[in-house]
N, C-alpha and C. Protein backbone atom coordinates (compact mmCIF):
# COMPACT_ATOMS: atom_id res chain seq x y z
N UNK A 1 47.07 15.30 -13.90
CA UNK A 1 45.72 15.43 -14.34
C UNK A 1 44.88 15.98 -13.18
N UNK A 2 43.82 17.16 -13.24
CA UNK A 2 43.02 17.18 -12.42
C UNK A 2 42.02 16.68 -12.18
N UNK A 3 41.59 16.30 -10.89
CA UNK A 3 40.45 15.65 -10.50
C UNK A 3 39.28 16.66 -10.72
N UNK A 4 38.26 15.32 -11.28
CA UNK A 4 37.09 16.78 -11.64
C UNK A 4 36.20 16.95 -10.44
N UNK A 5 35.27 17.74 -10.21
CA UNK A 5 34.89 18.05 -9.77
C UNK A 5 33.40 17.60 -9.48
N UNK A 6 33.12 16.78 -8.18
CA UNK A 6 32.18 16.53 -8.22
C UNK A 6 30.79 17.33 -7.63
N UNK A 7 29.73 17.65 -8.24
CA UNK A 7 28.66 18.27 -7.78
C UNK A 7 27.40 17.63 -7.29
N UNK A 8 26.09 18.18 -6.29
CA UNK A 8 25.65 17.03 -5.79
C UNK A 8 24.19 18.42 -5.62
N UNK A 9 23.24 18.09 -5.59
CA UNK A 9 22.15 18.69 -5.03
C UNK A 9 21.15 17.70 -4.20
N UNK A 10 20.91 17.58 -3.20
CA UNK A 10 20.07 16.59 -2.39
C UNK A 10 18.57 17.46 -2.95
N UNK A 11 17.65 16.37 -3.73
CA UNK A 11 16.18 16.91 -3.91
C UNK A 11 15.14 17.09 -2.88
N UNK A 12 15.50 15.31 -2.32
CA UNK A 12 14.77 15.03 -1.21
C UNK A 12 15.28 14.26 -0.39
N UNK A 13 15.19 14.94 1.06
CA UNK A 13 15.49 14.06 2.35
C UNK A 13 14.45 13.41 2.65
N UNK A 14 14.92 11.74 2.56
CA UNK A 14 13.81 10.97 2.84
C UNK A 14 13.80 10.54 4.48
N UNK A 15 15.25 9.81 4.92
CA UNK A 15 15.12 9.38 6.54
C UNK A 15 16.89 9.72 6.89
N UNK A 16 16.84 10.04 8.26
CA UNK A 16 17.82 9.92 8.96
C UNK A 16 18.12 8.76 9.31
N UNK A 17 19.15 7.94 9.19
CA UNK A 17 19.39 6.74 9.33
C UNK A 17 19.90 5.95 10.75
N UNK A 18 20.99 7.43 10.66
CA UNK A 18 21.69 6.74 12.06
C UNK A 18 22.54 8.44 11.99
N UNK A 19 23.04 8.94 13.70
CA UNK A 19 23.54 9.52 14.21
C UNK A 19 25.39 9.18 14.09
N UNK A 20 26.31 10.10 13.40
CA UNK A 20 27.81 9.51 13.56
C UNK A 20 28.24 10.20 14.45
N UNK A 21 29.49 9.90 15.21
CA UNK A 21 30.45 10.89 16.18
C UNK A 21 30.74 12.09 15.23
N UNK A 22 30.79 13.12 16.02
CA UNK A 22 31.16 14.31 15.30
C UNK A 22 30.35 14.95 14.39
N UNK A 23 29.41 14.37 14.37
CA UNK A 23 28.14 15.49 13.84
C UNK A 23 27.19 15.03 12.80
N UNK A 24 27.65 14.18 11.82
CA UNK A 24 27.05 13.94 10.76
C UNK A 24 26.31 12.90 10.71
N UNK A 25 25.44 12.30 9.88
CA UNK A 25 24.91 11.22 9.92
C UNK A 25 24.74 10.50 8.60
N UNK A 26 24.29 9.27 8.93
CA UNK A 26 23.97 8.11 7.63
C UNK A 26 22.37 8.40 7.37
N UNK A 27 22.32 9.13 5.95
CA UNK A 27 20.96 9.40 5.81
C UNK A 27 20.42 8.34 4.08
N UNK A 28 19.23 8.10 3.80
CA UNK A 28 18.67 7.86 2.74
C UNK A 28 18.12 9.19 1.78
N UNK A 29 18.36 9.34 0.98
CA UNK A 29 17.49 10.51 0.26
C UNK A 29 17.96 10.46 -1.56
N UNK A 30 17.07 11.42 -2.08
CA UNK A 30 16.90 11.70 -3.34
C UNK A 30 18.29 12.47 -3.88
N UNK A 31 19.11 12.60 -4.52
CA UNK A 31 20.22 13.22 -5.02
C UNK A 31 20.79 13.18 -6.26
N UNK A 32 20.96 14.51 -7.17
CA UNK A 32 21.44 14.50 -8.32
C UNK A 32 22.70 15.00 -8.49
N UNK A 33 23.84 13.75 -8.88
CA UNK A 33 25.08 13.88 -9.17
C UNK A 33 25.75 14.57 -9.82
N UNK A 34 26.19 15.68 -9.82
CA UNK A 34 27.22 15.87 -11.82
C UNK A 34 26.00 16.44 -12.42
N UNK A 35 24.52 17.11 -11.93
CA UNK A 35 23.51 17.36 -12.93
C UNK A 35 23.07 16.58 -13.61
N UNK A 36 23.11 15.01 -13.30
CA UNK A 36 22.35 14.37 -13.62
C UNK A 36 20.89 13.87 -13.15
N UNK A 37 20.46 12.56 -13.65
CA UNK A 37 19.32 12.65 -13.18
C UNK A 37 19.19 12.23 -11.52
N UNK A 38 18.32 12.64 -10.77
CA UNK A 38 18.08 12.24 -9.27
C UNK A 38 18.19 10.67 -9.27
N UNK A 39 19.25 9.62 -7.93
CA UNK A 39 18.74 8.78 -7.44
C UNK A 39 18.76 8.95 -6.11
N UNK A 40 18.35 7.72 -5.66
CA UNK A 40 18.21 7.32 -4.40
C UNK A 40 19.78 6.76 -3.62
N UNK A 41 19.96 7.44 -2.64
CA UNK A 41 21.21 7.70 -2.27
C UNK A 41 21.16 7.08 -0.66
N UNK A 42 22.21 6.68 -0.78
CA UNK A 42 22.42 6.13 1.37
C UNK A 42 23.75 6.72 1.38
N UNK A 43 24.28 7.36 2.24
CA UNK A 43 25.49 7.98 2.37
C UNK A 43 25.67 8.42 3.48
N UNK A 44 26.60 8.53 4.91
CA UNK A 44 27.19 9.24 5.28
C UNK A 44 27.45 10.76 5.30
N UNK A 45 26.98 11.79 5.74
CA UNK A 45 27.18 13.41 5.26
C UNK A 45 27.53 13.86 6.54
N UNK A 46 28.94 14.71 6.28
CA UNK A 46 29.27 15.09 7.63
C UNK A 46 28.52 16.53 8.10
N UNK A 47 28.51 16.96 8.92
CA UNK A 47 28.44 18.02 9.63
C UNK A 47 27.44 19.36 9.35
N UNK A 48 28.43 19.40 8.19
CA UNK A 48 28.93 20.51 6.98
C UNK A 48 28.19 20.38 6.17
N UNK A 49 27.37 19.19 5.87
CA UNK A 49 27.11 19.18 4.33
C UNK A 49 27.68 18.08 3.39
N UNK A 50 29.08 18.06 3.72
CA UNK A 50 29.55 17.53 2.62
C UNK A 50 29.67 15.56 3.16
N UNK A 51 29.63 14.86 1.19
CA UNK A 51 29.05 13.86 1.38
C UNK A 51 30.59 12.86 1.27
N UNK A 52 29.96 11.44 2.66
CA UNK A 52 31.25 10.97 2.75
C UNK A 52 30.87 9.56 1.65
N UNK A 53 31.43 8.31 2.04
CA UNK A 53 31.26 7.22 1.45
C UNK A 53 29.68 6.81 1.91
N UNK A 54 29.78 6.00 -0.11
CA UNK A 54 27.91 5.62 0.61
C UNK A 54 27.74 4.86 -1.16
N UNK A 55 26.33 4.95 -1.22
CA UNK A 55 25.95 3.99 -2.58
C UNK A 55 24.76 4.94 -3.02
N UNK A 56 24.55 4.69 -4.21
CA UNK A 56 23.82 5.72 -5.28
C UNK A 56 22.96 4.33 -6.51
N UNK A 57 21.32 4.24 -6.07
CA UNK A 57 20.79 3.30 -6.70
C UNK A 57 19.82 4.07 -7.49
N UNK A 58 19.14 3.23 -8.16
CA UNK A 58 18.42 3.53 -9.33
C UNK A 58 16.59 3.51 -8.76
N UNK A 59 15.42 3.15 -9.20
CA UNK A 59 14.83 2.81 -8.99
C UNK A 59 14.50 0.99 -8.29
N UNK A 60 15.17 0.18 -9.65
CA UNK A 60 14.77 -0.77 -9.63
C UNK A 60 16.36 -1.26 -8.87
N UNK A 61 17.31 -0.90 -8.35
CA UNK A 61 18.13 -1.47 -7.58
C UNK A 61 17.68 -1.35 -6.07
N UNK A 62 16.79 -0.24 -5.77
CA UNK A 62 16.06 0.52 -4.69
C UNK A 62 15.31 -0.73 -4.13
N UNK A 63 14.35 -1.16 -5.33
CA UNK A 63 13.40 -2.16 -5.02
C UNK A 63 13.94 -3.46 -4.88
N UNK A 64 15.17 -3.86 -5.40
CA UNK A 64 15.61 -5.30 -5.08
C UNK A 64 15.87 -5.10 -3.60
N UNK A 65 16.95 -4.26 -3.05
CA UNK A 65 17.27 -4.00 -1.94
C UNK A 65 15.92 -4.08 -0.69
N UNK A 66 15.31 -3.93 -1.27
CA UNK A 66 13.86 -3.59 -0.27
C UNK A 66 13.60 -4.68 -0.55
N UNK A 67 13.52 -5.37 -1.12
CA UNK A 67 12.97 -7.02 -1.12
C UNK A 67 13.81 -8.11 0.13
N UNK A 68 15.12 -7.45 -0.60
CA UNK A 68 16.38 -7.83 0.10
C UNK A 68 16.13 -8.08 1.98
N UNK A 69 15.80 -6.61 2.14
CA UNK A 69 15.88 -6.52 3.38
C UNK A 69 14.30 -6.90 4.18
N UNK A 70 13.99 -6.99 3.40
CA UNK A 70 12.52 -7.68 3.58
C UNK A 70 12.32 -9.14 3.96
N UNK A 71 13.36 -10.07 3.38
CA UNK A 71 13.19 -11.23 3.30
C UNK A 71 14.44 -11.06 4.92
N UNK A 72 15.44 -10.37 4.72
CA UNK A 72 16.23 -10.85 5.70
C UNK A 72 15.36 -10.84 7.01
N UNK A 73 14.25 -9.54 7.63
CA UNK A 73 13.75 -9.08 8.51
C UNK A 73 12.63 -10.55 8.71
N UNK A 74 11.68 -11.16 7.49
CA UNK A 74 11.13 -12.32 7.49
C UNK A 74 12.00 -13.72 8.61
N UNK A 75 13.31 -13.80 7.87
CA UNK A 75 14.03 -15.02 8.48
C UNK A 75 14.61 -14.43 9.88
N UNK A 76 14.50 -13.35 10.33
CA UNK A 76 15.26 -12.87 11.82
C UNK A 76 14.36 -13.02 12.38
N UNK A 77 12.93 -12.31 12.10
CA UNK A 77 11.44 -12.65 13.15
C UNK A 77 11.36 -14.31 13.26
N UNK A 78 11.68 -14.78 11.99
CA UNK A 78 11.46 -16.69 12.37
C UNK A 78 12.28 -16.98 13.37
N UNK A 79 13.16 -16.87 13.05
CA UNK A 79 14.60 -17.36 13.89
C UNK A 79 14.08 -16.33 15.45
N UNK A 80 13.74 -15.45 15.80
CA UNK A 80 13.32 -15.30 17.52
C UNK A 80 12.09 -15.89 17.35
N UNK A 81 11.38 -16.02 16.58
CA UNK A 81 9.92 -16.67 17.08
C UNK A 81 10.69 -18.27 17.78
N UNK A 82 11.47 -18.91 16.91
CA UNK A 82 11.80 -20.23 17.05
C UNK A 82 12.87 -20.68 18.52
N UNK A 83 13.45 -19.41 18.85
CA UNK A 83 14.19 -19.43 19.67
C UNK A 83 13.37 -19.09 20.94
N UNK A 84 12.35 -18.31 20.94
CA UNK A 84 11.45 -17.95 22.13
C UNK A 84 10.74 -19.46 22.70
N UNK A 85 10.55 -20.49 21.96
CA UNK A 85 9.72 -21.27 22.13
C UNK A 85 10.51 -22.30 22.96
């Protein structure tokens, strides 16, 4: 059986995330899969362009995550406030 073919258009680059060895980086941005509709994408992209492992959210998975990391950043500032003292 052949593997199909996956297609990808990035709409919008939102942030550079992080720098990888060898050229590419872990970025956040807008991306439509297969011609479907645009999500919000975190992925790995090497060099070249092309996209490595990563996760593909929706709106409202976007916003849990941001809550997510919201609350974690809340309990890390407690935890050095508590440890400074």
């Amino acid at each position: 059986m052949l593997a199909k073919r996956v297609t990808h258009k990035i709409v919008k680059q939102l942030a550079a995330l992080a720098a990888r060895s060898g050229g590419g980086s872990l970025e956040l941005n807008i991306v439509a899969w297969n011609g479907k509709f645009p999500k919000y994408d975190i992925r790995v992209w090497t060099a070249d362009g092309r996209p490595g492992r990563g996760i593909t959210l929706d709106k409202k998975e976007l916003k849990a995550l941001y809550r997510a990391i919201g609350e974690e950043i809340s309990r890390l500032e407690l935890l050095e406030e508590q440890r400074g003292q």
